[in-house]
N, C-alpha and C. Protein backbone atom coordinates (compact mmCIF):
# COMPACT_ATOMS: atom_id res chain seq x y z
N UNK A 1 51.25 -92.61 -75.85
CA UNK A 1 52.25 -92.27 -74.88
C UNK A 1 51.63 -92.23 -73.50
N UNK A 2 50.51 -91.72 -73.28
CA UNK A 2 49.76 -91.79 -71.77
C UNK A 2 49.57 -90.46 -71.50
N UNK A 3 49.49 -90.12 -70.13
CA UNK A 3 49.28 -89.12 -69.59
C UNK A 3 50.77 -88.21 -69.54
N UNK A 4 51.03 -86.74 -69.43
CA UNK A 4 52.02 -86.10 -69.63
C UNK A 4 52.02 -86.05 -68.47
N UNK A 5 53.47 -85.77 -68.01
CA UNK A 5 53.71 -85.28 -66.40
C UNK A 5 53.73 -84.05 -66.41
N UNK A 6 53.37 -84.06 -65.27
CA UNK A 6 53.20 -82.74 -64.67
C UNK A 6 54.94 -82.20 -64.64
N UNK A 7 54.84 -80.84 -65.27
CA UNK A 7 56.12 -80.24 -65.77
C UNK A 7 56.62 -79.87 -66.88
N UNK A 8 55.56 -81.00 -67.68
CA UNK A 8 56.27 -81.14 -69.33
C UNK A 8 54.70 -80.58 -69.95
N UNK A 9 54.90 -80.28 -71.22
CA UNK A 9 53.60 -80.02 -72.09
C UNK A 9 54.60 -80.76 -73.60
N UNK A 10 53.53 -80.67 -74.57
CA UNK A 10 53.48 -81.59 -75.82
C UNK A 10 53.54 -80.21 -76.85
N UNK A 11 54.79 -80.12 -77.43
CA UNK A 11 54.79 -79.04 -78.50
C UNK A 11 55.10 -79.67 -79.54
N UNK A 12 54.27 -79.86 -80.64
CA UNK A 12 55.08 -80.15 -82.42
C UNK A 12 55.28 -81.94 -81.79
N UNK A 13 54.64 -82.58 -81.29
CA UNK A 13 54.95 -83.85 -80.90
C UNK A 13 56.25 -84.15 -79.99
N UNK A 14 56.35 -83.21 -79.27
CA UNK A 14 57.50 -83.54 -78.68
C UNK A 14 57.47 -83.00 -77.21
N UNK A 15 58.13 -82.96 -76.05
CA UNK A 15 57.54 -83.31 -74.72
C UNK A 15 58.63 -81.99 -74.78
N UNK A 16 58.26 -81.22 -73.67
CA UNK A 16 59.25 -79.74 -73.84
C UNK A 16 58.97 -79.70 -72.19
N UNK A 17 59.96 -78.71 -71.72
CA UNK A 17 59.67 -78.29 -70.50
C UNK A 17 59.07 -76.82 -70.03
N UNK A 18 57.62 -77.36 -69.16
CA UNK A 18 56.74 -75.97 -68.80
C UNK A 18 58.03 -75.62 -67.62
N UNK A 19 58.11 -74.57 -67.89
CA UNK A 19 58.89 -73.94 -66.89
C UNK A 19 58.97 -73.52 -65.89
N UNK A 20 57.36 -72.82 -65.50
CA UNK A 20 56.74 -72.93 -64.45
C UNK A 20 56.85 -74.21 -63.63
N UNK A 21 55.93 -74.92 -64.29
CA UNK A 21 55.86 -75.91 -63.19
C UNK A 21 57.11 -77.12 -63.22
N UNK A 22 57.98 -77.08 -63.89
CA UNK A 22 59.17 -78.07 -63.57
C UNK A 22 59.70 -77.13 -62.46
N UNK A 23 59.78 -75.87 -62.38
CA UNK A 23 60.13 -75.30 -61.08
C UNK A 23 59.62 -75.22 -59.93
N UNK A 24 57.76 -76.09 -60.27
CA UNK A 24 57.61 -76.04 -59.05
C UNK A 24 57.84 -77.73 -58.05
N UNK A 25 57.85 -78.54 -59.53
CA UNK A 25 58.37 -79.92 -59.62
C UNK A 25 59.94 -79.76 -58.31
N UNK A 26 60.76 -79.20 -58.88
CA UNK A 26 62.37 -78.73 -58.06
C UNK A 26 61.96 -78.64 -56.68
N UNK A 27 60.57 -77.39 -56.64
CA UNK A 27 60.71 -77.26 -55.33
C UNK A 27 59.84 -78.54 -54.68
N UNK A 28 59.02 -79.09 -55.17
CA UNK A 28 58.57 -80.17 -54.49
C UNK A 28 59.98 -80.92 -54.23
N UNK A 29 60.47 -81.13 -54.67
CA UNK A 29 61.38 -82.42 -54.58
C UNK A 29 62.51 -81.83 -53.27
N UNK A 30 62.97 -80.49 -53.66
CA UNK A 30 63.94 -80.01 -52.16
C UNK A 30 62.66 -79.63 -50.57
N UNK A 31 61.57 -79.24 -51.31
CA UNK A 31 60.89 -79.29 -49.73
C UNK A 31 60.41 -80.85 -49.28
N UNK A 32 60.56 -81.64 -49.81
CA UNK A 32 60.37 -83.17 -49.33
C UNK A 32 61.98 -83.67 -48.74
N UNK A 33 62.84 -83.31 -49.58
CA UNK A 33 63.91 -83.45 -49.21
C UNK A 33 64.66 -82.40 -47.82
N UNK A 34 64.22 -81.43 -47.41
CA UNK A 34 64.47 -80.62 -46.38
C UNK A 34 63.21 -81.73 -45.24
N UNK A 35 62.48 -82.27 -45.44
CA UNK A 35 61.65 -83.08 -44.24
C UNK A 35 60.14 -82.45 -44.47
N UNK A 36 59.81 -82.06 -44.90
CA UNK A 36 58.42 -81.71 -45.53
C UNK A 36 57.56 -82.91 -45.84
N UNK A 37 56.41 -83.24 -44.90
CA UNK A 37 55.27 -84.21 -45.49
C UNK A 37 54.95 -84.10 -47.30
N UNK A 38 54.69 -85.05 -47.27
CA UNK A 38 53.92 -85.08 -49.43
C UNK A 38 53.13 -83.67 -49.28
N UNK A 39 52.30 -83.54 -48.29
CA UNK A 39 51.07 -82.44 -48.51
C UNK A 39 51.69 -81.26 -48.86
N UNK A 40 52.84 -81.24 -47.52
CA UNK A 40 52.96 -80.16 -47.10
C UNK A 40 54.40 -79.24 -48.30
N UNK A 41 55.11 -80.32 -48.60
CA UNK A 41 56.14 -79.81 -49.51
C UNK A 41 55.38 -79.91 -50.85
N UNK A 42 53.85 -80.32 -51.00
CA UNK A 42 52.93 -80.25 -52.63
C UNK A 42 52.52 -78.61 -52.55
N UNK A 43 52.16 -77.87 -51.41
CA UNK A 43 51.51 -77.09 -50.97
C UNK A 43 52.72 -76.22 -50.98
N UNK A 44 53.60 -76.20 -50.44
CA UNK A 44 55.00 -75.35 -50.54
C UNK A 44 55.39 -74.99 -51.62
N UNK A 45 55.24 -76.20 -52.81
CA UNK A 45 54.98 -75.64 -54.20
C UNK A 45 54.22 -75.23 -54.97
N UNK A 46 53.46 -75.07 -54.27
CA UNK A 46 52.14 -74.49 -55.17
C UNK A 46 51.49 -75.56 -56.28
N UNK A 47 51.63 -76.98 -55.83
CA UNK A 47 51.47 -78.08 -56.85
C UNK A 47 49.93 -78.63 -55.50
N UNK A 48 49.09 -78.97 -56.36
CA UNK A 48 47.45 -78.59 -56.11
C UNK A 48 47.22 -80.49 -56.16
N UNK A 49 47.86 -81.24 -55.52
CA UNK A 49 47.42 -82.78 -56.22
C UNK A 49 47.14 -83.59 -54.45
N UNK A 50 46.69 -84.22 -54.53
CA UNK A 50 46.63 -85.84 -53.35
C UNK A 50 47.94 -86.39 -53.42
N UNK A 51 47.50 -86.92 -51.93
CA UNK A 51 49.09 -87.50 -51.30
C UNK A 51 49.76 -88.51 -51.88
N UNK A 52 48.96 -89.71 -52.63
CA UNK A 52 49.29 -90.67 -53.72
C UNK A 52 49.93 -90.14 -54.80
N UNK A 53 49.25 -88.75 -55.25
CA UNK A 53 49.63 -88.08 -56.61
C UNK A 53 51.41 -87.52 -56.54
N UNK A 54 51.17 -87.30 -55.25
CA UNK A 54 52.57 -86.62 -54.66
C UNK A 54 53.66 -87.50 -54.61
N UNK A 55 53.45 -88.39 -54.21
CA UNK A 55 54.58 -89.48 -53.98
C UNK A 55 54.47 -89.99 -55.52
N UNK A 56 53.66 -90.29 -56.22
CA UNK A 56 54.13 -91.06 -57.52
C UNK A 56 54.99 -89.91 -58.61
N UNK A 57 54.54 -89.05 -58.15
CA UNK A 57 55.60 -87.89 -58.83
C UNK A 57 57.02 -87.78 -58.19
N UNK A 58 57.36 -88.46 -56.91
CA UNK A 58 58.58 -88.07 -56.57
C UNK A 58 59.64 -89.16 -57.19
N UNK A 59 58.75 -90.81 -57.55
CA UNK A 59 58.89 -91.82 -58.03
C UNK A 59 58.95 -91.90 -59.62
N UNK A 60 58.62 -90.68 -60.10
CA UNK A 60 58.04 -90.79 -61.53
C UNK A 60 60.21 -90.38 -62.44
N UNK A 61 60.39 -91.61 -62.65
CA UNK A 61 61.63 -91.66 -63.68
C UNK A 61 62.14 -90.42 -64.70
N UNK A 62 60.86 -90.22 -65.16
CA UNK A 62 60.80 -89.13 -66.16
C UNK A 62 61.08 -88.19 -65.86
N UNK A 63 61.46 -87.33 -64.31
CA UNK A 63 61.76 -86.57 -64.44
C UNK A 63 63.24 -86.27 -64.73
N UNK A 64 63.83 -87.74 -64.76
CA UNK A 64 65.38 -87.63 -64.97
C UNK A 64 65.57 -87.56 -66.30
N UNK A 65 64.54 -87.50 -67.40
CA UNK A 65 64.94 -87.47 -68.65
C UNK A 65 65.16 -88.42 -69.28
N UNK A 66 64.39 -89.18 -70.34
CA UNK A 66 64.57 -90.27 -71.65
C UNK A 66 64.76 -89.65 -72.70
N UNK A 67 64.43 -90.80 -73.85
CA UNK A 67 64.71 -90.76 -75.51
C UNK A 67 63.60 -89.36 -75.82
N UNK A 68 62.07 -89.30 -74.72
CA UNK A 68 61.67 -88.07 -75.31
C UNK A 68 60.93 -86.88 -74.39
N UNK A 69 61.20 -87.52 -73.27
CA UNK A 69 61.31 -86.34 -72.22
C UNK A 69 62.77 -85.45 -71.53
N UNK A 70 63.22 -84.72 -72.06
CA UNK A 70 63.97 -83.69 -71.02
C UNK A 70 64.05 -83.77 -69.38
N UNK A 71 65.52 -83.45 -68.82
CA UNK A 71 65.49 -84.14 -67.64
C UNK A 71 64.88 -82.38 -66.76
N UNK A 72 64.25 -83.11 -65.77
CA UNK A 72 63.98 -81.78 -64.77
C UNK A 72 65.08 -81.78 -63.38
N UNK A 73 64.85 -83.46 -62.86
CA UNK A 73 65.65 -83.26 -61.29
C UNK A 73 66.89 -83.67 -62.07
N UNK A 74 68.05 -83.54 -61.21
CA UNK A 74 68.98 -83.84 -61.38
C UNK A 74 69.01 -85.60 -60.80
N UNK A 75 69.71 -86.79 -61.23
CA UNK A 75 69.81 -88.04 -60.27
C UNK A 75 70.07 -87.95 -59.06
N UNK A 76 71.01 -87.34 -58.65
CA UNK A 76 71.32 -87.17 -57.18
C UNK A 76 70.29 -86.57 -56.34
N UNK A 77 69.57 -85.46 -56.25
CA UNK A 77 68.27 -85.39 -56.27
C UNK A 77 66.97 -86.62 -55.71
N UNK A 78 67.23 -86.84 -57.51
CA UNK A 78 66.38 -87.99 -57.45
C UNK A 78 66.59 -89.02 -56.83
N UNK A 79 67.64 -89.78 -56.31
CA UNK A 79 68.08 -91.06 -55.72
C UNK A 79 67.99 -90.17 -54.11
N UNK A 80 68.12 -89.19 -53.84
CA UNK A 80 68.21 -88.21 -52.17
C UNK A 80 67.23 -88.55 -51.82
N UNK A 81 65.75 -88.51 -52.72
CA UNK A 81 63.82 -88.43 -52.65
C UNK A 81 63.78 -89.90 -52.38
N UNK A 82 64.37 -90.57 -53.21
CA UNK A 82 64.21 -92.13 -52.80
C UNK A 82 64.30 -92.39 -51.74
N UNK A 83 65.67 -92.37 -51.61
CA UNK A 83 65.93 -92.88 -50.17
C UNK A 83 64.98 -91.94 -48.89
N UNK A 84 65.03 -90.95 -48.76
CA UNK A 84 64.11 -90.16 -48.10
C UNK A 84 62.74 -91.21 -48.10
N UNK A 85 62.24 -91.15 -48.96
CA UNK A 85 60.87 -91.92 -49.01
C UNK A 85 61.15 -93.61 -48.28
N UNK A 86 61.73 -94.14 -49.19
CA UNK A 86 62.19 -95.94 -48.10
C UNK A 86 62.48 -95.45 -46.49
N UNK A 87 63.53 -94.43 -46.37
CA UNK A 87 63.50 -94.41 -44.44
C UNK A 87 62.35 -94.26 -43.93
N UNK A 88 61.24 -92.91 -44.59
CA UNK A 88 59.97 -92.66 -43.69
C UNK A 88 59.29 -93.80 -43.79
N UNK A 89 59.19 -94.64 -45.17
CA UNK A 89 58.13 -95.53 -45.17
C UNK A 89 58.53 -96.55 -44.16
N UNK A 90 59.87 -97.17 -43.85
CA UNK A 90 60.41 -97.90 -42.91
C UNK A 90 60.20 -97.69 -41.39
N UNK A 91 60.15 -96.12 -41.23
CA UNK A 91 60.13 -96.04 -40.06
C UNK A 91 58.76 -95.96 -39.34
N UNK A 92 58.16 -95.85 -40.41
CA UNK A 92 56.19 -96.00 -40.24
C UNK A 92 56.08 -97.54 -40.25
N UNK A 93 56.88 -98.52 -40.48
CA UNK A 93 56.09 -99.70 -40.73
C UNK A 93 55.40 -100.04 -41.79
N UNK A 94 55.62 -98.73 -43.09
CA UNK A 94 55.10 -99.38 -44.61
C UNK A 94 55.68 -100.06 -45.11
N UNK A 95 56.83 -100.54 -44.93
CA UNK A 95 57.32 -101.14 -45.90
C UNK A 95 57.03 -102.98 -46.21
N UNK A 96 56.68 -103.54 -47.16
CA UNK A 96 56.12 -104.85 -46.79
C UNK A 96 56.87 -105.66 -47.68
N UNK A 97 57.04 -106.73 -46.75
CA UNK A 97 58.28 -107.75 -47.17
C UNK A 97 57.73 -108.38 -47.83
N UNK A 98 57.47 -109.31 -49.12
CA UNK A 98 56.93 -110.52 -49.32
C UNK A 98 56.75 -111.67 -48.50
N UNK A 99 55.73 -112.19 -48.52
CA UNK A 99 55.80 -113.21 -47.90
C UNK A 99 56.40 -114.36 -48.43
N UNK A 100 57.41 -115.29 -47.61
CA UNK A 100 57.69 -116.21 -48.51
C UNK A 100 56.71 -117.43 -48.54
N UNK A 101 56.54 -117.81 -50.02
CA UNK A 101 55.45 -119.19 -50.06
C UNK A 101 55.65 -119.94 -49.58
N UNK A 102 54.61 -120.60 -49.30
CA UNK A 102 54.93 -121.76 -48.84
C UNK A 102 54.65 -122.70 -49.53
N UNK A 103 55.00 -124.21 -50.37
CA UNK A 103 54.70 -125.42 -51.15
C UNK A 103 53.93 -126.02 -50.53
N UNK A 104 52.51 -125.80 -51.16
CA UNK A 104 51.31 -126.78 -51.36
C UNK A 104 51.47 -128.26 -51.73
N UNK A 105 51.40 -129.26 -51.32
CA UNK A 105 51.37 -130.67 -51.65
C UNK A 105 49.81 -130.61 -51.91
N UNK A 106 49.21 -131.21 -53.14
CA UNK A 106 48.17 -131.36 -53.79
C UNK A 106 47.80 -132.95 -53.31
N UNK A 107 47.25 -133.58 -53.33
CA UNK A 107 46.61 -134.99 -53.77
C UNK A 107 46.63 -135.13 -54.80
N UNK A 108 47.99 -136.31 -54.88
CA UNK A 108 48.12 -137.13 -56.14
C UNK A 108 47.13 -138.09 -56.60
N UNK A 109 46.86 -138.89 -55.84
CA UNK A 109 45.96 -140.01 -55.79
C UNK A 109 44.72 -140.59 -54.98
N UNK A 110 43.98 -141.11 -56.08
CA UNK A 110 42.49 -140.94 -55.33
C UNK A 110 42.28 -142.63 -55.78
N UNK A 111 41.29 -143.13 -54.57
CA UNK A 111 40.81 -144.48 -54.55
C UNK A 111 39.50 -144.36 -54.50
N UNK A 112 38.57 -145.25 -55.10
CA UNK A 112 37.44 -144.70 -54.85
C UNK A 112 36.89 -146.38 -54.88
N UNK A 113 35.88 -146.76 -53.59
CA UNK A 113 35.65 -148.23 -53.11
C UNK A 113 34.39 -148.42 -54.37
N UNK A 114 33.79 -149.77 -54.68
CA UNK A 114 33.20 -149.76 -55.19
C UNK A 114 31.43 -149.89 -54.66
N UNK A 115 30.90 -149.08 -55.30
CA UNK A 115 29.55 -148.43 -54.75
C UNK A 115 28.22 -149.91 -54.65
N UNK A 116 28.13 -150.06 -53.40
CA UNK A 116 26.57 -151.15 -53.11
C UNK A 116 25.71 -150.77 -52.97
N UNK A 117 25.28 -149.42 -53.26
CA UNK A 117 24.53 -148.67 -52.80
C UNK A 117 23.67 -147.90 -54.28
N UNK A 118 22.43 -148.10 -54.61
CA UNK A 118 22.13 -147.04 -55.79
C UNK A 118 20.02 -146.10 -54.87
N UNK A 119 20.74 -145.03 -55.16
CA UNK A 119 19.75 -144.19 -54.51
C UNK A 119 18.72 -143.44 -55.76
N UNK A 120 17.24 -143.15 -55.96
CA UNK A 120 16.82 -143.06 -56.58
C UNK A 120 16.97 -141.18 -56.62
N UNK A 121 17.41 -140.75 -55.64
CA UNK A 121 17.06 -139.29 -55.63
C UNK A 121 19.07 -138.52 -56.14
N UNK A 122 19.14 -138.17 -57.16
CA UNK A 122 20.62 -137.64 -57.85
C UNK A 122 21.38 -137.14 -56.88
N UNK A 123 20.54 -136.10 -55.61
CA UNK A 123 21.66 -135.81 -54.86
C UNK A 123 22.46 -136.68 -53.46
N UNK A 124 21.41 -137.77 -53.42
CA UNK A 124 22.16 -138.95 -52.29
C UNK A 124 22.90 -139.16 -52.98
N UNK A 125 22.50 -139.90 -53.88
CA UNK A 125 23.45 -140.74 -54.80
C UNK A 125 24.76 -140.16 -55.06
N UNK A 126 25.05 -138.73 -55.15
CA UNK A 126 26.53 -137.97 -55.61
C UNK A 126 26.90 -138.27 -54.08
N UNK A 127 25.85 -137.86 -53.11
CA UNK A 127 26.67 -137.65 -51.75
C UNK A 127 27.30 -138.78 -50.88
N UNK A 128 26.52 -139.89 -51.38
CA UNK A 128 26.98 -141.84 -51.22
C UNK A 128 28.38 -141.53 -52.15
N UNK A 129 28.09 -141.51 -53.28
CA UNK A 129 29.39 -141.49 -54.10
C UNK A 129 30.82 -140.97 -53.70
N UNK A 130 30.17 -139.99 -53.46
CA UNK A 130 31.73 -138.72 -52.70
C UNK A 130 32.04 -139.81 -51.59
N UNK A 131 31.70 -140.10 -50.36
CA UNK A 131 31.69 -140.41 -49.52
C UNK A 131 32.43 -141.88 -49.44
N UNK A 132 32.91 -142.52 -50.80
CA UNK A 132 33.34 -143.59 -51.05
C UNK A 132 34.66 -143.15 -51.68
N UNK A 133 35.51 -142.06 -52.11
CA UNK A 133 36.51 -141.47 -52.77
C UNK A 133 37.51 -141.89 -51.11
N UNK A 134 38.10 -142.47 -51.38
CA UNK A 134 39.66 -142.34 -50.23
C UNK A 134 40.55 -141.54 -51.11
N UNK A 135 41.43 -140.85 -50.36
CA UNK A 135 42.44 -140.07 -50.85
C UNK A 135 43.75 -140.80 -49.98
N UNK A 136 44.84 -140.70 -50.94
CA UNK A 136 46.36 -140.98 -50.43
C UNK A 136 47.37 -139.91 -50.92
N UNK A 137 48.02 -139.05 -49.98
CA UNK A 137 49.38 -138.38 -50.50
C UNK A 137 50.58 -138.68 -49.50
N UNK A 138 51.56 -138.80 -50.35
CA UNK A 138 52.80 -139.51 -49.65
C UNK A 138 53.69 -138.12 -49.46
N UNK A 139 54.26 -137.84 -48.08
CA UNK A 139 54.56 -136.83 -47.68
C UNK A 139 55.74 -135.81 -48.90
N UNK A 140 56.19 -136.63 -49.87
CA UNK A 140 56.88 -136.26 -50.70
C UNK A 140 56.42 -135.67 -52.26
N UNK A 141 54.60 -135.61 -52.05
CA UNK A 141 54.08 -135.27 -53.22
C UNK A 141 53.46 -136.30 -54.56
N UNK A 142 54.61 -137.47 -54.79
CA UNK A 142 54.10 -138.31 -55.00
C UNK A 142 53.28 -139.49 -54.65
């Protein structure tokens, strides 16, 4: 199964809710949601983690509850933290678009002249050789 989240503990094989800390889970999530930095609404809760740790917990699904975790935030909540998180990251300039690709045209076809030339030392001889390869690509790939 992986690592347990923070909130839940493992009783009899089954994921239960620490009560303590899903309450302090709540309050992370309304002091981020009142405008509280990651640090500062981790610290408001008495939740002891790094700023990465903080945000992947506000991101972390599970707290809405599956087939074997129990829900802690409510969705609305949870979708409030989202969006909260996309505006700040937007308004910082984190947010990163893909770039769109661009299509590589390869070299289809290679000509290669025939060699008058034989050199006794292996690396002229490759570098005469190369040096006789013409290349053709027709703007359409083929």
């Amino acid at each position: 199964m992986g690592h347990t989240p923070f909130g839940y503990r493992i009783e009899n094989g089954k994921a239960v809710i620490d009560d303590e800390a899903a309450e302090q889970v709540k309050a992370l999530f309304l002091s981020y949601l009142s405008g509280d930095s990651l640090t500062t609404a981790a610290q408001k809760a008495g939740i002891n983690s790094f700023h990465v740790g903080i945000g992947k917990m506000l991101r972390n699904t599970r707290y809405l509850g599956d087939e074997y975790y129990p829900a802690i935030i409510d969705p609305v909540t949870f979708a409030a933290a989202e969006a909260e998180r996309i505006k700040r990251a937007t308004k910082l300039g984190r947010i990163r678009e893909p770039k769109e690709e661009t299509e590589v045209i390869f070299p289809t076809a290679f000509y290669i002249k025939e060699a008058t030339q034989q050199f006794d030392d292996p690396f002229q001889q490759a570098e005469y050789t190369y040096s006789l390869i013409e290349m053709e690509v027709h703007e359409d790939g083929s």
